[in-house]
C-alpha atoms as a PDB file:
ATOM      1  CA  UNK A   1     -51.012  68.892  10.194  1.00  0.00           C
ATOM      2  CA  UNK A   2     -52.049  70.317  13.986  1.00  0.00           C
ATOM      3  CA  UNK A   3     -55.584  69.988  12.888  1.00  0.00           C
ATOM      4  CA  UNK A   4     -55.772  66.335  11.415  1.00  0.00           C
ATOM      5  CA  UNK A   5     -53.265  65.111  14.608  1.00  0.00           C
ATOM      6  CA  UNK A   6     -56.193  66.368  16.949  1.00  0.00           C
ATOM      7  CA  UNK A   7     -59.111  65.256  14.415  1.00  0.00           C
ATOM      8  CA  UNK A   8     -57.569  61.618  14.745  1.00  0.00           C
ATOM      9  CA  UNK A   9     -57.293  61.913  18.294  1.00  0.00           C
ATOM     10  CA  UNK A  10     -61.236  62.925  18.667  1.00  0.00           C
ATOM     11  CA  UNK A  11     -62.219  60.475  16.095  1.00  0.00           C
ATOM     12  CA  UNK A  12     -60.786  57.359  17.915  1.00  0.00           C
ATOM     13  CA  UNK A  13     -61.970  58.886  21.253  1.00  0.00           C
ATOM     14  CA  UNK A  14     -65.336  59.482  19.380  1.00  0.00           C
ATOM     15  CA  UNK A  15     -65.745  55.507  18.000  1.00  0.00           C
ATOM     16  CA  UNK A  16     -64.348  54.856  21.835  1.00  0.00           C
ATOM     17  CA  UNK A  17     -67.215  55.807  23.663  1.00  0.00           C
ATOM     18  CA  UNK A  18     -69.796  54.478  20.240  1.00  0.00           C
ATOM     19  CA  UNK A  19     -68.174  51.363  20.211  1.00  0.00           C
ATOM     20  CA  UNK A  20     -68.351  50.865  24.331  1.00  0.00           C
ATOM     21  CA  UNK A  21     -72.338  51.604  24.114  1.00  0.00           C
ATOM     22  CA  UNK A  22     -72.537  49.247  20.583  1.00  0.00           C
ATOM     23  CA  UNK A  23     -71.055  46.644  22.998  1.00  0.00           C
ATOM     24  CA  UNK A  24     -73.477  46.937  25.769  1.00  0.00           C
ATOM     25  CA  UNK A  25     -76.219  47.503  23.938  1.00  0.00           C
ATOM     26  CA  UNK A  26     -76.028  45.378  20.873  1.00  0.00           C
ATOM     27  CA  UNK A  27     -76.844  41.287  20.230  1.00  0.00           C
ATOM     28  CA  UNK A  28     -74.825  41.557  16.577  1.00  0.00           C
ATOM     29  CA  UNK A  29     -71.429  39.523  16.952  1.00  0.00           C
ATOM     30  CA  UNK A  30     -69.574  42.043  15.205  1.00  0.00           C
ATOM     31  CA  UNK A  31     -70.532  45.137  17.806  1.00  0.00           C
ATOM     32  CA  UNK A  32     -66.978  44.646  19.203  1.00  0.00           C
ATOM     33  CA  UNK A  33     -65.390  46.191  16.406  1.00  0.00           C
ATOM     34  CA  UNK A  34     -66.054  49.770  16.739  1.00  0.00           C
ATOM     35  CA  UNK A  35     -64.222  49.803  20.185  1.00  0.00           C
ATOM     36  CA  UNK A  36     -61.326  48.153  18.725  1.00  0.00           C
ATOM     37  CA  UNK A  37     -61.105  50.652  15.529  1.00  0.00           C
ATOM     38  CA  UNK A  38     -61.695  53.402  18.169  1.00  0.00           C
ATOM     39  CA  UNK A  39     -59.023  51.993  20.051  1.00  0.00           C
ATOM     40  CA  UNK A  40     -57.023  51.566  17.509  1.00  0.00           C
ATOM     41  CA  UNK A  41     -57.244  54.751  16.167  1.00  0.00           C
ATOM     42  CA  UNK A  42     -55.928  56.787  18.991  1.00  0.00           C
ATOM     43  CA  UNK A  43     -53.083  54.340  19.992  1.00  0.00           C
ATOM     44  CA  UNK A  44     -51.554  55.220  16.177  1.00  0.00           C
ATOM     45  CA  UNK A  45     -52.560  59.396  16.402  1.00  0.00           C
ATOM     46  CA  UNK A  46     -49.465  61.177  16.566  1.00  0.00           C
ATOM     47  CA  UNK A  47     -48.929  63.536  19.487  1.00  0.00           C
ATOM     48  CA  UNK A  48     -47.879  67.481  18.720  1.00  0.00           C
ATOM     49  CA  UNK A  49     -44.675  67.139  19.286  1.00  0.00           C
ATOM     50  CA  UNK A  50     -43.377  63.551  17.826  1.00  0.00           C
ATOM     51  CA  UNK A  51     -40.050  63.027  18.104  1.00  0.00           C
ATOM     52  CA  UNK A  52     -37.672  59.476  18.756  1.00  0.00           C
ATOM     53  CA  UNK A  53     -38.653  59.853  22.647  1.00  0.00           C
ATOM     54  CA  UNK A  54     -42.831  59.799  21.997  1.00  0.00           C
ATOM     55  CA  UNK A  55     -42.127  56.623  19.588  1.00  0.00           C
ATOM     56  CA  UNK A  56     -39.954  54.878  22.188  1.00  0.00           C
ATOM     57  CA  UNK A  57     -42.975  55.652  24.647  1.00  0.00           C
ATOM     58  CA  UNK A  58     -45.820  54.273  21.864  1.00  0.00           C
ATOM     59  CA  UNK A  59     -43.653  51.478  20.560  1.00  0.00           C
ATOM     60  CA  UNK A  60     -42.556  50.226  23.966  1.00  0.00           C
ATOM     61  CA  UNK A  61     -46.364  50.936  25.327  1.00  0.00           C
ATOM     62  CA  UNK A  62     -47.433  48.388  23.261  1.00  0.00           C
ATOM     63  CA  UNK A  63     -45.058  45.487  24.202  1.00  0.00           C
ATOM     64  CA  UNK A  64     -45.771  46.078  27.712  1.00  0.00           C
ATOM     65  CA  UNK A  65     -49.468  45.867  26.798  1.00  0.00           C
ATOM     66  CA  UNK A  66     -49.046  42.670  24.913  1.00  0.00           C
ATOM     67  CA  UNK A  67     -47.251  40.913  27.924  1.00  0.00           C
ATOM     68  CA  UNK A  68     -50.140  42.212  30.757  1.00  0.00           C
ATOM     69  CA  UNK A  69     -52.903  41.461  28.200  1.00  0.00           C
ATOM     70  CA  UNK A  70     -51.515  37.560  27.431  1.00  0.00           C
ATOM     71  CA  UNK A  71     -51.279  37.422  31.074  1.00  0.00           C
ATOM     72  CA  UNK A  72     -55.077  38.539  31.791  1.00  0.00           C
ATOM     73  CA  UNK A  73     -55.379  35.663  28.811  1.00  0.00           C
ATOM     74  CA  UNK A  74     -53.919  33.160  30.486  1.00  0.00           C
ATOM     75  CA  UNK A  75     -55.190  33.682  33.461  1.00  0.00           C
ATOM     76  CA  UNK A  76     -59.054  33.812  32.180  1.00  0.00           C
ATOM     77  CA  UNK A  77     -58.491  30.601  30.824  1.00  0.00           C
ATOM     78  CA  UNK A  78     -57.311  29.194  33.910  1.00  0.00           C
ATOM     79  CA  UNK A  79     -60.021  30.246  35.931  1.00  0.00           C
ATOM     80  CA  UNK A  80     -62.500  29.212  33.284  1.00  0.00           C
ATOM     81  CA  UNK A  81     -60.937  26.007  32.730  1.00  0.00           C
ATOM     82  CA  UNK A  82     -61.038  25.287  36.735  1.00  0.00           C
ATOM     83  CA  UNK A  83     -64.805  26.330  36.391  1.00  0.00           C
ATOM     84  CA  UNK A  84     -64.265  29.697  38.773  1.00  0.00           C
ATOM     85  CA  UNK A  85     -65.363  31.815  36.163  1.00  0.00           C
ATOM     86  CA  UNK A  86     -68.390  31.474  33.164  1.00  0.00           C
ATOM     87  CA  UNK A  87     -67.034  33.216  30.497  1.00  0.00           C
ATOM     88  CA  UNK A  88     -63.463  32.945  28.299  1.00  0.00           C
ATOM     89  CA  UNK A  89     -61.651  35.066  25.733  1.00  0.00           C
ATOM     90  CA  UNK A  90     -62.456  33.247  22.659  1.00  0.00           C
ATOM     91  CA  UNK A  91     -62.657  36.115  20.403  1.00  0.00           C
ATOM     92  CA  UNK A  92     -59.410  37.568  19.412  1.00  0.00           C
ATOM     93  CA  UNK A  93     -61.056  40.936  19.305  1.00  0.00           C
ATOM     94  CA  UNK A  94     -61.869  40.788  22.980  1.00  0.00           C
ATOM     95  CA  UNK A  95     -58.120  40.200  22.946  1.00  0.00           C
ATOM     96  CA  UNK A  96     -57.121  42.963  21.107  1.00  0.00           C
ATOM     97  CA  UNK A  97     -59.266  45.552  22.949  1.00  0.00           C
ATOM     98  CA  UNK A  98     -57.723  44.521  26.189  1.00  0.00           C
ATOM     99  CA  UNK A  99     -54.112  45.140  24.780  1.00  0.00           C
ATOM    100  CA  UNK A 100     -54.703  48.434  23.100  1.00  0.00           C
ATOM    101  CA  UNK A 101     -56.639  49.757  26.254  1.00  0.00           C
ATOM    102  CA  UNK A 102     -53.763  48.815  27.983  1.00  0.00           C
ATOM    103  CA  UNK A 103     -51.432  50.083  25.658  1.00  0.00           C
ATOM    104  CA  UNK A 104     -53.449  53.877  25.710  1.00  0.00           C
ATOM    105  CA  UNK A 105     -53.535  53.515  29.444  1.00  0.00           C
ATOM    106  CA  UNK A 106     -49.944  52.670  29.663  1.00  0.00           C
ATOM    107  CA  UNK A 107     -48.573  55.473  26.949  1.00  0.00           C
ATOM    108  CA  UNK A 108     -50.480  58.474  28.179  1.00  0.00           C
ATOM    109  CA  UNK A 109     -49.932  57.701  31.657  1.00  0.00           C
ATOM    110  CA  UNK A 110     -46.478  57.670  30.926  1.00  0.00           C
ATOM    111  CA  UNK A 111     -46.703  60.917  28.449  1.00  0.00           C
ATOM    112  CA  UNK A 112     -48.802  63.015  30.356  1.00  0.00           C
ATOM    113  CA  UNK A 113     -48.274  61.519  34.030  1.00  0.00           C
ATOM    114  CA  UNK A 114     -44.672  59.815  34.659  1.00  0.00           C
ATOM    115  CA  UNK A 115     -43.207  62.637  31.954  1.00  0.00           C
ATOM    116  CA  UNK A 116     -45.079  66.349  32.942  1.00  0.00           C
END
């Protein structure tokens, strides 16, 4: 169980950094989704020691993500609306990968930061 926890953990860490240079590098309009999987993917691997406290932390991660992330939303459309910015969130993948990179950032910071 040790071994597939971790092998979860490297593969979503693994599509992280693929995805990030598919992004950058790539003209297809799909070359956002190995980010999110990879994203994805490690916000859902289970820690070595999971317990009620670690899925208060994940579960509670991610509404705080979804609040900051609508925010960044709303704000980017304001902005683009006004004409101070070029670009919008139109894509609800772009979305996504800016709530569960919040999400990660918020739940390890808070498992391995805030908690050690």
């Amino acid at each position: 169980m040790k071994a597939l926890t971790n092998l979860t953990k490297y593969i979503g860490l693994l599509l992280i950094v693929l995805g990030t240079m598919i992004l950058f590098t790539s003209k297809s309009s799909t070359a956002e989704v190995p980010l999110l999987v990879g994203l994805f993917t490690l916000f859902i691997s289970n820690q070595k020691r999971e317990d009620e406290g670690s899925g208060a932390i994940r579960s509670s991660s991610a509404f705080f993500a979804l609040i900051i992330g609508y925010t960044i939303k709303l704000i980017i459309t304001y902005l683009y609306s006004n004409q101070i910015i070029t670009f919008n969130l139109t894509s609800i993948n772009y979305f996504l990968i800016i709530v569960f990179s919040l999400a990660n950032v918020i739940r390890y910071s808070r498992l391995y930061i805030f908690m050690a």
